[in-house]
C-alpha atoms as a PDB file:
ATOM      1  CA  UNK A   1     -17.307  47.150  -1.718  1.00  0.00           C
ATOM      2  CA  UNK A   2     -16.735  48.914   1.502  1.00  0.00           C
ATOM      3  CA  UNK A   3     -14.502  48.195   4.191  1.00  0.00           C
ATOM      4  CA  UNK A   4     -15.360  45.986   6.991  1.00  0.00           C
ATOM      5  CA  UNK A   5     -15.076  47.256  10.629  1.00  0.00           C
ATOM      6  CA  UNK A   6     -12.705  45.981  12.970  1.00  0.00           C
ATOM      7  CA  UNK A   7     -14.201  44.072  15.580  1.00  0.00           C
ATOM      8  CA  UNK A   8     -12.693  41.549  18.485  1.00  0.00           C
ATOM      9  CA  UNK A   9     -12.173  38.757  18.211  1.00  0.00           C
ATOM     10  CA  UNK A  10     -10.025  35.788  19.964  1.00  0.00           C
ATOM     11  CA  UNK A  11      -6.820  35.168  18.148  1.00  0.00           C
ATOM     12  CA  UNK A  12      -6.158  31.777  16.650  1.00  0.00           C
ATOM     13  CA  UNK A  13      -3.897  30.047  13.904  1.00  0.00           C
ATOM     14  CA  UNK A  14      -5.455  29.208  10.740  1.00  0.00           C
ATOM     15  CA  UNK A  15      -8.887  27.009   5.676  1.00  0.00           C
ATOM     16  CA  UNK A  16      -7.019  23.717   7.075  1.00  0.00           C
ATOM     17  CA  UNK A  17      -5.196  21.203   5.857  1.00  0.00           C
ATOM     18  CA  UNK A  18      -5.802  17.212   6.266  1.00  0.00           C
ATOM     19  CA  UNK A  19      -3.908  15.921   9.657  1.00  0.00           C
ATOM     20  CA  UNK A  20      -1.873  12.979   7.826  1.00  0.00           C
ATOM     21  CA  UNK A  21      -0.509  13.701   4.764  1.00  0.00           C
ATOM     22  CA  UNK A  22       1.705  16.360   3.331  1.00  0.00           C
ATOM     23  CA  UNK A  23       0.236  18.966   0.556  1.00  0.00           C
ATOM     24  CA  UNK A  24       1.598  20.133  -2.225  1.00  0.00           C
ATOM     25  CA  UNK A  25       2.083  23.935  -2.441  1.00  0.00           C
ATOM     26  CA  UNK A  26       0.053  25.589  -4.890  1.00  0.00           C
ATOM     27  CA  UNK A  27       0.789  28.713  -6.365  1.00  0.00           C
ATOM     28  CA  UNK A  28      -2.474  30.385  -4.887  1.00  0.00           C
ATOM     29  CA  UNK A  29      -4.050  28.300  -2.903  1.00  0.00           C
ATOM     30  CA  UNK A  30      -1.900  26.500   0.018  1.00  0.00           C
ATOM     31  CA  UNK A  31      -3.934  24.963   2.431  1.00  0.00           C
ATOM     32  CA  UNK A  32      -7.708  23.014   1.945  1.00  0.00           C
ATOM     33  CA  UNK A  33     -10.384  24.023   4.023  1.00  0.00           C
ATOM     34  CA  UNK A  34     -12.222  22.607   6.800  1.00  0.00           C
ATOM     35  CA  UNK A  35     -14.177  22.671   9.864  1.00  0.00           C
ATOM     36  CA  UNK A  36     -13.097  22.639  13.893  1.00  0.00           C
ATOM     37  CA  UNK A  37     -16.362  23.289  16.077  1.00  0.00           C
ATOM     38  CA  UNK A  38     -14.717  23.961  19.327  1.00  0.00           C
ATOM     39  CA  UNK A  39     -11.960  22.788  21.473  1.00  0.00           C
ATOM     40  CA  UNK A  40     -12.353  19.218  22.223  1.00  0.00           C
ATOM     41  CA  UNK A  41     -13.030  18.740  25.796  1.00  0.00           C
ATOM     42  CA  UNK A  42     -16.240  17.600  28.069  1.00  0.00           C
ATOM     43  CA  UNK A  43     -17.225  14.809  30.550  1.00  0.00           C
ATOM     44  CA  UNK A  44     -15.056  11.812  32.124  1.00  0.00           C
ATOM     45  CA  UNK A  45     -15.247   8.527  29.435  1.00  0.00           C
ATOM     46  CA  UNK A  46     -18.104   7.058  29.529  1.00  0.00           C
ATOM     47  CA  UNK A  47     -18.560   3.511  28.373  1.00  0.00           C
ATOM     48  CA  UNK A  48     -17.426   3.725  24.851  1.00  0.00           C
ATOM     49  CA  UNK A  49     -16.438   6.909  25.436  1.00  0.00           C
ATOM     50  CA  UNK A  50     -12.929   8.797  25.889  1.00  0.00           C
ATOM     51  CA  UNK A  51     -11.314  10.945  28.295  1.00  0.00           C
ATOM     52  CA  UNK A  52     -11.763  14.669  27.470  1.00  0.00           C
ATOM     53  CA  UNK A  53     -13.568  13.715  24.869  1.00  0.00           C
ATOM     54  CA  UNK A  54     -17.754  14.731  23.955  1.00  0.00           C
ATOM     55  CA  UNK A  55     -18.872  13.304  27.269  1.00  0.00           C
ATOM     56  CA  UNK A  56     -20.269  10.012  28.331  1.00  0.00           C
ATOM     57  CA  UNK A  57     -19.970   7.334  26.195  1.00  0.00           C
ATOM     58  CA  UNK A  58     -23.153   5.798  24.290  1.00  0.00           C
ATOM     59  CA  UNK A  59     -24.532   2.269  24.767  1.00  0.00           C
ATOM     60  CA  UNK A  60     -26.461  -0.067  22.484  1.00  0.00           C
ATOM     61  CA  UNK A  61     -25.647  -0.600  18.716  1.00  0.00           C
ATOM     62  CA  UNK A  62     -22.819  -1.063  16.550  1.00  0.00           C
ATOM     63  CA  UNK A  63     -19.604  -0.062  18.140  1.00  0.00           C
ATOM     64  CA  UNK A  64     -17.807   1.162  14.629  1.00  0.00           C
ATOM     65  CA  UNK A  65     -18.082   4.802  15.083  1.00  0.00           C
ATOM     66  CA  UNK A  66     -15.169   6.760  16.587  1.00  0.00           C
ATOM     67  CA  UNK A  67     -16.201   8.788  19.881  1.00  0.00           C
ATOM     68  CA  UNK A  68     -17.392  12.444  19.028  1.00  0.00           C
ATOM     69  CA  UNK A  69     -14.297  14.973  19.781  1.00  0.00           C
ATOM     70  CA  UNK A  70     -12.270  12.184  16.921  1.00  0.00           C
ATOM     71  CA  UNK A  71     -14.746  12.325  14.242  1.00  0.00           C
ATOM     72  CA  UNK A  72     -15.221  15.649  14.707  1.00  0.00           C
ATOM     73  CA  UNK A  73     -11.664  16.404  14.319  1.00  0.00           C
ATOM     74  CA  UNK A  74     -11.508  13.819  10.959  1.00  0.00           C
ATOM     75  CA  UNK A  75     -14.588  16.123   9.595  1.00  0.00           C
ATOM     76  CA  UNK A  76     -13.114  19.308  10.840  1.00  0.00           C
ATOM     77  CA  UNK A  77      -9.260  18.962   9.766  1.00  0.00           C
ATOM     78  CA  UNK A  78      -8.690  16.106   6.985  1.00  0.00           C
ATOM     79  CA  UNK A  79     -11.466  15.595   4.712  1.00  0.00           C
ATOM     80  CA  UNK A  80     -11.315  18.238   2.840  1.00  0.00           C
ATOM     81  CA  UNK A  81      -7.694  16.561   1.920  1.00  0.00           C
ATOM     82  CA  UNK A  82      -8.316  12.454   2.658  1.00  0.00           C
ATOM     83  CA  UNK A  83     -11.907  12.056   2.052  1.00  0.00           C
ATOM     84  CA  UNK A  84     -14.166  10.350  -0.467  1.00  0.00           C
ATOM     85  CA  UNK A  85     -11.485  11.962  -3.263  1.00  0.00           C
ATOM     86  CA  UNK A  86      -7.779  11.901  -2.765  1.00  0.00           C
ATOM     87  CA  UNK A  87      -6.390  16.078  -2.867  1.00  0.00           C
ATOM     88  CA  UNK A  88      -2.793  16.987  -2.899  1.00  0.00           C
ATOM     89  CA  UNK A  89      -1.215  14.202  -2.710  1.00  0.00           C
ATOM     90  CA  UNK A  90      -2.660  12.632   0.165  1.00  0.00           C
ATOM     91  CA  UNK A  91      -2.171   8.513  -0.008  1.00  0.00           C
ATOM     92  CA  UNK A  92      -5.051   7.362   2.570  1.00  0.00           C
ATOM     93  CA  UNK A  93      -8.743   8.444   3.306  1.00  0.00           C
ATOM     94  CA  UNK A  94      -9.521   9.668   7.405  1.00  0.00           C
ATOM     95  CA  UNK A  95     -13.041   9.496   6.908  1.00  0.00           C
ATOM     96  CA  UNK A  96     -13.825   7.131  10.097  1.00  0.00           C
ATOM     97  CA  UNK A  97     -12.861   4.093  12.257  1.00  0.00           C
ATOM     98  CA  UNK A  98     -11.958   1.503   9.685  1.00  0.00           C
ATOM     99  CA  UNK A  99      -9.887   4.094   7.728  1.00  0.00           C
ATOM    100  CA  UNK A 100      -7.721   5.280  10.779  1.00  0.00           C
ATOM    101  CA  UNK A 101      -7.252   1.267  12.163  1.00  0.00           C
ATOM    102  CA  UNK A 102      -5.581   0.751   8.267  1.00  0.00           C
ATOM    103  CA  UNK A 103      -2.265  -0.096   8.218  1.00  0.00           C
ATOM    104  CA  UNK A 104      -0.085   3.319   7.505  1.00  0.00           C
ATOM    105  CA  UNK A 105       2.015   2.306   4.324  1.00  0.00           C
ATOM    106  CA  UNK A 106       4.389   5.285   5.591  1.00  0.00           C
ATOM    107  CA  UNK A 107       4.851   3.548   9.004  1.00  0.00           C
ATOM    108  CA  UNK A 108       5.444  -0.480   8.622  1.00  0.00           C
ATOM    109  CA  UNK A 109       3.562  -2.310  11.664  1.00  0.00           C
ATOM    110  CA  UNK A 110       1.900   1.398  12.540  1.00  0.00           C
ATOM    111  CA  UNK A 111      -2.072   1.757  12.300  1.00  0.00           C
ATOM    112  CA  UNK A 112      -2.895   5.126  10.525  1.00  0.00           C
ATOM    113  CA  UNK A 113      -4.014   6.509  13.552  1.00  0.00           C
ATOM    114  CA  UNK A 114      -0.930   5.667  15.329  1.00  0.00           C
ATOM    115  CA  UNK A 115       1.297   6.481  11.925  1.00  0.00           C
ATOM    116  CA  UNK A 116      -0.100   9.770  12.091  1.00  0.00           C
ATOM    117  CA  UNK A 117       0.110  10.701  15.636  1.00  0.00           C
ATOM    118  CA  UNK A 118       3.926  11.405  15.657  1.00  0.00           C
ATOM    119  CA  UNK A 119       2.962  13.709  12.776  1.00  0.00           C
ATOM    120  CA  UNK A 120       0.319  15.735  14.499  1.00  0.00           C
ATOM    121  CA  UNK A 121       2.774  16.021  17.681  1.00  0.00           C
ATOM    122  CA  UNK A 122       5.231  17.244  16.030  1.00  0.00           C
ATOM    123  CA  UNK A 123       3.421  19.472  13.444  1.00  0.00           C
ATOM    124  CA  UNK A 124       4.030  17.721  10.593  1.00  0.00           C
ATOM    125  CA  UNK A 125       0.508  17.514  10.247  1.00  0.00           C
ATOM    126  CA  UNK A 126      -0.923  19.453   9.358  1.00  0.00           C
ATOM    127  CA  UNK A 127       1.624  21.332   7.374  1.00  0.00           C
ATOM    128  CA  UNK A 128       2.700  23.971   9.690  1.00  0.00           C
ATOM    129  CA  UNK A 129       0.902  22.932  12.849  1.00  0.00           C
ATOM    130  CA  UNK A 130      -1.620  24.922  13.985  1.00  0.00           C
ATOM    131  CA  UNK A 131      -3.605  22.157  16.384  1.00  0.00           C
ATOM    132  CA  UNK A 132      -4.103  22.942  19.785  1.00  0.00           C
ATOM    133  CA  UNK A 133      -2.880  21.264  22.851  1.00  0.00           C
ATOM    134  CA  UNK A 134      -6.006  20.301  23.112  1.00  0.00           C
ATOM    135  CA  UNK A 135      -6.967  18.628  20.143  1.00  0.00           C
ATOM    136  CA  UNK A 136      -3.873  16.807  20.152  1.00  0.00           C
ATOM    137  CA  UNK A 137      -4.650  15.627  23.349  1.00  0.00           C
ATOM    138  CA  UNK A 138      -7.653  14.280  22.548  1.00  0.00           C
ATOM    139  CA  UNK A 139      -6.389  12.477  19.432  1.00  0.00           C
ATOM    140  CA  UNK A 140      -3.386  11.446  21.922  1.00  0.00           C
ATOM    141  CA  UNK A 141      -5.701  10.130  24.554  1.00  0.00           C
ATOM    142  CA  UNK A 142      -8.142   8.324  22.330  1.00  0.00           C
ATOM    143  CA  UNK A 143      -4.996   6.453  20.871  1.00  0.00           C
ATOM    144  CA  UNK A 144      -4.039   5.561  23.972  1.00  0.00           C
ATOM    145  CA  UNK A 145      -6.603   3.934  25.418  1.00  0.00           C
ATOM    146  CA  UNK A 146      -6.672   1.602  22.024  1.00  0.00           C
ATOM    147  CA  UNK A 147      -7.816   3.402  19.404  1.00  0.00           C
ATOM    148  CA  UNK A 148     -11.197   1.387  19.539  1.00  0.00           C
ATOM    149  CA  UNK A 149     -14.589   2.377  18.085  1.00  0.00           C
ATOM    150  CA  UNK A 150     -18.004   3.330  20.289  1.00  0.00           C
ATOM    151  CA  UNK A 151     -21.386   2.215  20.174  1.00  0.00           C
ATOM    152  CA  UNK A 152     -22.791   4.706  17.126  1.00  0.00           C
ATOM    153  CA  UNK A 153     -25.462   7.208  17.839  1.00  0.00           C
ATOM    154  CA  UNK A 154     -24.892   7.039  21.815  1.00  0.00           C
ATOM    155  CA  UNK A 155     -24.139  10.155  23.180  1.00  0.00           C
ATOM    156  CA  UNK A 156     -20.074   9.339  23.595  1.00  0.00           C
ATOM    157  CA  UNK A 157     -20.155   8.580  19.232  1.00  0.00           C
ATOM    158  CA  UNK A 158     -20.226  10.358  16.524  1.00  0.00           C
ATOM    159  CA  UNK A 159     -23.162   8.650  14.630  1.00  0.00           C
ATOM    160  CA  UNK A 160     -22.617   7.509  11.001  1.00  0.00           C
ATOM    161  CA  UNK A 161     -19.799  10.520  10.553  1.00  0.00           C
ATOM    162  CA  UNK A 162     -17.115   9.982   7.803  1.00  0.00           C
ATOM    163  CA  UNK A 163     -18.730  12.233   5.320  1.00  0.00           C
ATOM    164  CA  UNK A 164     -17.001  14.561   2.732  1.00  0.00           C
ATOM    165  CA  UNK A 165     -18.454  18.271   3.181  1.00  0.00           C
ATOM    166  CA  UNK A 166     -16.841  18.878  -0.253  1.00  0.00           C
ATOM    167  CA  UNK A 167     -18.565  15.952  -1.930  1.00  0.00           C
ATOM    168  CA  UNK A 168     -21.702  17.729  -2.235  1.00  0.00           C
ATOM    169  CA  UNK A 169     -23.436  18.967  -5.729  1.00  0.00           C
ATOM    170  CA  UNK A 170     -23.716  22.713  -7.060  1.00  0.00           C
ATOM    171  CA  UNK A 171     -26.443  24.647  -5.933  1.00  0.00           C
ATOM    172  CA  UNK A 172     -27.597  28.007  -4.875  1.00  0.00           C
ATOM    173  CA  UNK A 173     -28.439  28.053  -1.020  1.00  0.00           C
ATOM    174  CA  UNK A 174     -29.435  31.211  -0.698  1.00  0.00           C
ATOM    175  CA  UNK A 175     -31.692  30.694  -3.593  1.00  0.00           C
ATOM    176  CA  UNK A 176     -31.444  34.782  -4.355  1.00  0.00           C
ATOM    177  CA  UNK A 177     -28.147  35.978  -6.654  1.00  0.00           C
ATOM    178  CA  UNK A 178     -26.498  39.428  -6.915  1.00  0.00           C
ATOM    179  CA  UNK A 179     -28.798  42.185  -8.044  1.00  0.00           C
ATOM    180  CA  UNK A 180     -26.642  43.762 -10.509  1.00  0.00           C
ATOM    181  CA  UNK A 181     -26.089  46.701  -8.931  1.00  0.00           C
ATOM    182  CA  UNK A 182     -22.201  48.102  -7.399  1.00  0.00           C
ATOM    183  CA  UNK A 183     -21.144  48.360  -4.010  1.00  0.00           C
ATOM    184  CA  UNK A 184     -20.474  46.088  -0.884  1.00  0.00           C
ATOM    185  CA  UNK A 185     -23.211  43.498  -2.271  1.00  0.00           C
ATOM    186  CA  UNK A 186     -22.051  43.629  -5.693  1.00  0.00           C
ATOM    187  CA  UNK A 187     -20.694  39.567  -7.616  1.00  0.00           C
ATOM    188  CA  UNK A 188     -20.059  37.624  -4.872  1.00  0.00           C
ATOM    189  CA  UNK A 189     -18.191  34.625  -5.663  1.00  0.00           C
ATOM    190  CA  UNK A 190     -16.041  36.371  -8.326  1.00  0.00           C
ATOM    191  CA  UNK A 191     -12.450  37.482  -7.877  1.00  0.00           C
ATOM    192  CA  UNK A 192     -12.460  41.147  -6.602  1.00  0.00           C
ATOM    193  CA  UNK A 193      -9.368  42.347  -7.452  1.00  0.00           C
ATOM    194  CA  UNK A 194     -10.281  41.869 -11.754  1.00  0.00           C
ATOM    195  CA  UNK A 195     -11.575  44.853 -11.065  1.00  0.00           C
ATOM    196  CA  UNK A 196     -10.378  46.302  -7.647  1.00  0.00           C
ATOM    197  CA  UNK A 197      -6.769  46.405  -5.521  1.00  0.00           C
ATOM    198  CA  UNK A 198      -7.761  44.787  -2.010  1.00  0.00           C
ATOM    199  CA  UNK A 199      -5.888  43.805   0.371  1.00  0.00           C
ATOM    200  CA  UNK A 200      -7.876  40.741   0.980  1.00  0.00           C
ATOM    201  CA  UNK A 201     -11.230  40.330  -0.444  1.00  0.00           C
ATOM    202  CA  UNK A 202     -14.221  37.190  -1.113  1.00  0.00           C
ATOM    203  CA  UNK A 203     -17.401  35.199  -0.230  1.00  0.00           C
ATOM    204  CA  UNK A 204     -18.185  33.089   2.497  1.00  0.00           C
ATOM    205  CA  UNK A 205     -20.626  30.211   1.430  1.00  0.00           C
ATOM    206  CA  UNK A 206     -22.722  27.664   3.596  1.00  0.00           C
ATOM    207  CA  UNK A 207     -21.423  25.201   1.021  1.00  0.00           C
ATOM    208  CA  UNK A 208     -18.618  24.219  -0.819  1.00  0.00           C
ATOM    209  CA  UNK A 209     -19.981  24.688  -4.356  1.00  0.00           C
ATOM    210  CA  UNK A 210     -21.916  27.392  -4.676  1.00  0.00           C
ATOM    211  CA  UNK A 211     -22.247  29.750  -8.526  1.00  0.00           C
ATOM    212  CA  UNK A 212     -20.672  32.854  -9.069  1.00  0.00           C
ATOM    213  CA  UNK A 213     -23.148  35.778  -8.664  1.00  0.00           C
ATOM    214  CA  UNK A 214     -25.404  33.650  -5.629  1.00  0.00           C
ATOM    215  CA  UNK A 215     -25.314  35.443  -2.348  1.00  0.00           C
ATOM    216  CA  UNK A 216     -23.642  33.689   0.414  1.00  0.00           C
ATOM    217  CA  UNK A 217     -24.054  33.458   3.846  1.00  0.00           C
ATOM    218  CA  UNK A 218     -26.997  35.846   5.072  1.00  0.00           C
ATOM    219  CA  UNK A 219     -25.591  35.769   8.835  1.00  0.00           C
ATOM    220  CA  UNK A 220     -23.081  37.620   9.799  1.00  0.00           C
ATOM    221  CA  UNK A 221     -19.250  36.259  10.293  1.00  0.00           C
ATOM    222  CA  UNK A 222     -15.862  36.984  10.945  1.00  0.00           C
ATOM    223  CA  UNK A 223     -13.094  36.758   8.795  1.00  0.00           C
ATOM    224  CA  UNK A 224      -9.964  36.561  10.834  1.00  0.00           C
ATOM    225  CA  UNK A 225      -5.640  37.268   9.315  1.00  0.00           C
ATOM    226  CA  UNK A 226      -3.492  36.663  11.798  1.00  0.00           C
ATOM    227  CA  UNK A 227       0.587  37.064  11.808  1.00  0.00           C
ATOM    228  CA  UNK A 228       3.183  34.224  12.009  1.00  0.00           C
ATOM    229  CA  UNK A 229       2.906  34.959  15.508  1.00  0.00           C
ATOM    230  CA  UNK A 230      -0.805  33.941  15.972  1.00  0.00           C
ATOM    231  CA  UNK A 231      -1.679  37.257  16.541  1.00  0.00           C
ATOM    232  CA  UNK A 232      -5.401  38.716  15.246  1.00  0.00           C
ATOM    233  CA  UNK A 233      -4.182  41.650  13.253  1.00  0.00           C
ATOM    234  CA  UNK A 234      -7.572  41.938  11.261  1.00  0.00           C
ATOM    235  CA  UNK A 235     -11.042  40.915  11.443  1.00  0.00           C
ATOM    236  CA  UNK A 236     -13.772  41.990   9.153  1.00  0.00           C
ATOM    237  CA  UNK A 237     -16.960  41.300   8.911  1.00  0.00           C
ATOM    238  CA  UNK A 238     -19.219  39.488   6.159  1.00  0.00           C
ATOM    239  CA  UNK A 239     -22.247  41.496   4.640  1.00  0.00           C
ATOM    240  CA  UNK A 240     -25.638  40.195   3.488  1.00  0.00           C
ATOM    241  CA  UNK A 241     -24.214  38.959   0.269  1.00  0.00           C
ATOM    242  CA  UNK A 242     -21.384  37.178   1.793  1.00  0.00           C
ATOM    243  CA  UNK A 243     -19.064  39.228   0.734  1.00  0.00           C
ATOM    244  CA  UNK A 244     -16.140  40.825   3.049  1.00  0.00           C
ATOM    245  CA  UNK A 245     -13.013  42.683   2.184  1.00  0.00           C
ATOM    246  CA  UNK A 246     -10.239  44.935   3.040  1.00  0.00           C
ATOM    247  CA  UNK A 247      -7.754  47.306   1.724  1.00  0.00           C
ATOM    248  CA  UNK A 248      -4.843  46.396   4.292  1.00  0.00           C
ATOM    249  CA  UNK A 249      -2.903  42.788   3.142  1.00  0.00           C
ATOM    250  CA  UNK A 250      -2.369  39.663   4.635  1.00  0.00           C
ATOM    251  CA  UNK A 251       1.106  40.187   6.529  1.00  0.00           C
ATOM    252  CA  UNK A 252       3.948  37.540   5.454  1.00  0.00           C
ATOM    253  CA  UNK A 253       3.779  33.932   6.989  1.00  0.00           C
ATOM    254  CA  UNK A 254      -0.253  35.209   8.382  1.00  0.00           C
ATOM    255  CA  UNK A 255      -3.220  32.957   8.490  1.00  0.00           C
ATOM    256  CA  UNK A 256      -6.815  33.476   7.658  1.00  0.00           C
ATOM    257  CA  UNK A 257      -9.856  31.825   8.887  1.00  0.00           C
ATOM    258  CA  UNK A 258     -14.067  32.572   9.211  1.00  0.00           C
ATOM    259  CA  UNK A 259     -14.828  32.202  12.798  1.00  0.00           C
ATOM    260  CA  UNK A 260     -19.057  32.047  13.629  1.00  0.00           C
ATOM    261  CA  UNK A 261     -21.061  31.074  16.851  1.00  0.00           C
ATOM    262  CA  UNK A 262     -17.646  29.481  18.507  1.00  0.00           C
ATOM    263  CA  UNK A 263     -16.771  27.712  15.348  1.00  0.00           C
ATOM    264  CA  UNK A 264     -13.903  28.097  12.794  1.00  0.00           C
ATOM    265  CA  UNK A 265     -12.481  27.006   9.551  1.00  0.00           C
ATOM    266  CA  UNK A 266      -8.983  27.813   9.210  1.00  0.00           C
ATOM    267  CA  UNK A 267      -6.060  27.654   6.594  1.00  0.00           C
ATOM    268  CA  UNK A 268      -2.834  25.980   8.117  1.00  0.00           C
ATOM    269  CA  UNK A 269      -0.646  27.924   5.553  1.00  0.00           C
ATOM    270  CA  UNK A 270       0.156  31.442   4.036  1.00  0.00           C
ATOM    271  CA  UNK A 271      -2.009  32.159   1.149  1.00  0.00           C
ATOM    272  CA  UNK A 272      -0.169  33.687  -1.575  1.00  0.00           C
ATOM    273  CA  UNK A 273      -2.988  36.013  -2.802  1.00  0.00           C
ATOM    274  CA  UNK A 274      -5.449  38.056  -0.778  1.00  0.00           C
ATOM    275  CA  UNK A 275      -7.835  37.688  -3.836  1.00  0.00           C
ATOM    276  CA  UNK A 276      -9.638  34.498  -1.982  1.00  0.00           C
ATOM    277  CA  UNK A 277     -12.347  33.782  -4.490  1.00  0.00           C
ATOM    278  CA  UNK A 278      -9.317  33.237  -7.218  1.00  0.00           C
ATOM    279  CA  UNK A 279      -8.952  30.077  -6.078  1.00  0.00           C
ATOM    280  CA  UNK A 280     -11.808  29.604  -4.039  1.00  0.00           C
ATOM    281  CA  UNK A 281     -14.168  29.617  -7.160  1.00  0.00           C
ATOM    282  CA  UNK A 282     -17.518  26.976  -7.594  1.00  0.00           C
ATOM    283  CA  UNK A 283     -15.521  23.757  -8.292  1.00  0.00           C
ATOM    284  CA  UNK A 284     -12.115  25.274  -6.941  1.00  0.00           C
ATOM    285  CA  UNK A 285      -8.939  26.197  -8.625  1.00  0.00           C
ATOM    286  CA  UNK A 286      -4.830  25.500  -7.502  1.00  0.00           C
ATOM    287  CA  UNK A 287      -6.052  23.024  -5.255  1.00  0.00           C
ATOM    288  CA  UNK A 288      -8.497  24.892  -3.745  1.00  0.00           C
ATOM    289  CA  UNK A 289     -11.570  22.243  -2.842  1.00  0.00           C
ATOM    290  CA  UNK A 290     -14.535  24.632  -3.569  1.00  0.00           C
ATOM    291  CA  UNK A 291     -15.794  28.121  -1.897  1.00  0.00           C
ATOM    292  CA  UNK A 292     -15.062  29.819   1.442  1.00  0.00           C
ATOM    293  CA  UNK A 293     -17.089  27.660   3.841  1.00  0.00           C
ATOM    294  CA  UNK A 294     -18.693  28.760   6.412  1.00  0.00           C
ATOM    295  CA  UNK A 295     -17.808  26.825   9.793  1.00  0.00           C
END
């Protein structure tokens, strides 16, 4: 495979972990992925709705759905971790409303949503920081204004939300698979460096369990390592397989995440190996959930 070209792009911390509980540290894999579509920000509350949240709130309907900028954040940052199925240790599901309003059984008379805010402030959570001011803030403000549910599908909720993008079956998206011959195209979804020495080197996939040898995302997207500083010290590109790679290494205490159309999915921690489909294999291995996703 060829190397990717370096190409700008805005420098962020990084796949990440679940907001509210701690992870253990695998040998390879040290951090479970998930999605964060943007800063949180937008309109004044609405009614329903929260301040700097997704805009006005929604009317009509069952108020049990948390306003957008939340659920977003619960989708983006902890279900890969406290979804549907319980990784690394984590004691509680964040999949929506009734989950967060649970009693926190690591803070007595504390809501989860209120256990876990002194967490998030203080980076705790997730394990070695890595939110924004500004998604803090909006977690911050929502609690503060009570913590309460919107009307669900208005425009200030999140609809239904509360799903698991990792509980999903195998399949092929692409529906096309590696042609069999070498170069930049060639096994996607197979660890690299069985036969190779990069630096850093895998797939990006649409979905989180995807077979070796199936071509991943078509599109093309940026694969981010930054230092312990924050600081964008690589960026490659994906190719029509999926596929990206590199011959320089992931510096110590750096970050990696895929970054595409203003969205990213980040790692909170260090990954010990710049082989990413080791662990990032169809079902997942050391903890890892599944395959590179793509934000």
């Amino acid at each position: 495979m060829t190397e990717q070209t370096f190409v700008g792009v805005k420098s962020a911390r990084g796949w990440t972990v679940g907001l509210f509980a701690a992870m253990a540290v695998a040998a390879c894999y040290t951090g479970a992925d998930s999605t964060f579509d943007g800063t949180p920000g937008g309109g004044s509350a609405g009614a329903g709705g929260v301040a700097g949240g997704a805009g006005a709130g929604g009317g009509g309907g069952s108020s049990d759905c948390l306003p957008t900028a939340v659920q977003q954040l619960l989708d983006a940052q902890c279900v890969s971790c406290h979804g549907n199925t319980l990784v690394g240790g984590a004691p509680f599901p964040t999949r929506n409303l009734a989950d967060l309003q649970a009693p926190d059984p690591s803070a007595p008379g504390a809501t989860v949503a209120e256990g876990s805010l002194a967490r998030i402030l203080s980076d705790t959570m997730p394990p070695g920081g890595g939110l924004s001011g500004a998604q803090k803030t909006a977690y911050q403000q929502w609690i503060a204004a009570g913590a309460q549910g919107v009307a669900c599908g208005g425009a200030g909720g999140a609809g239904g939300g509360g799903g698991d993008p990792y509980g999903t079956p195998t399949t092929c998206t692409s529906s096309s698979n590696w042609s069999g011959s070498n170069g930049s195209r060639m096994r996607p979804g197979e660890s690299c460096n069985k036969c190779h020495n990069f630096g850093i080197s895998g797939t990006v996939y649409p979905t989180a369990h995807e077979p070796n040898d199936c071509n991943g995302v078509s599109t093309t997207m940026q694969v981010v390592v930054t230092d312990a500083n924050g600081n964008t010290v690589l960026t490659l590109n994906t190719n029509s397989a999926g596929n990206f790679r590199s011959n320089s290494a992931i510096p110590a205490g750096g970050h990696v995440k895929v970054v595409a159309n203003g969205s990213e999915r980040a790692m909170a921690a260090t990954p010990s190996s710049g082989d990413c489909n080791l662990c990032h294999t169809e079902q997942g291995a050391q903890s890892a959930p599944g395959r590179i996703m793509a934000p």
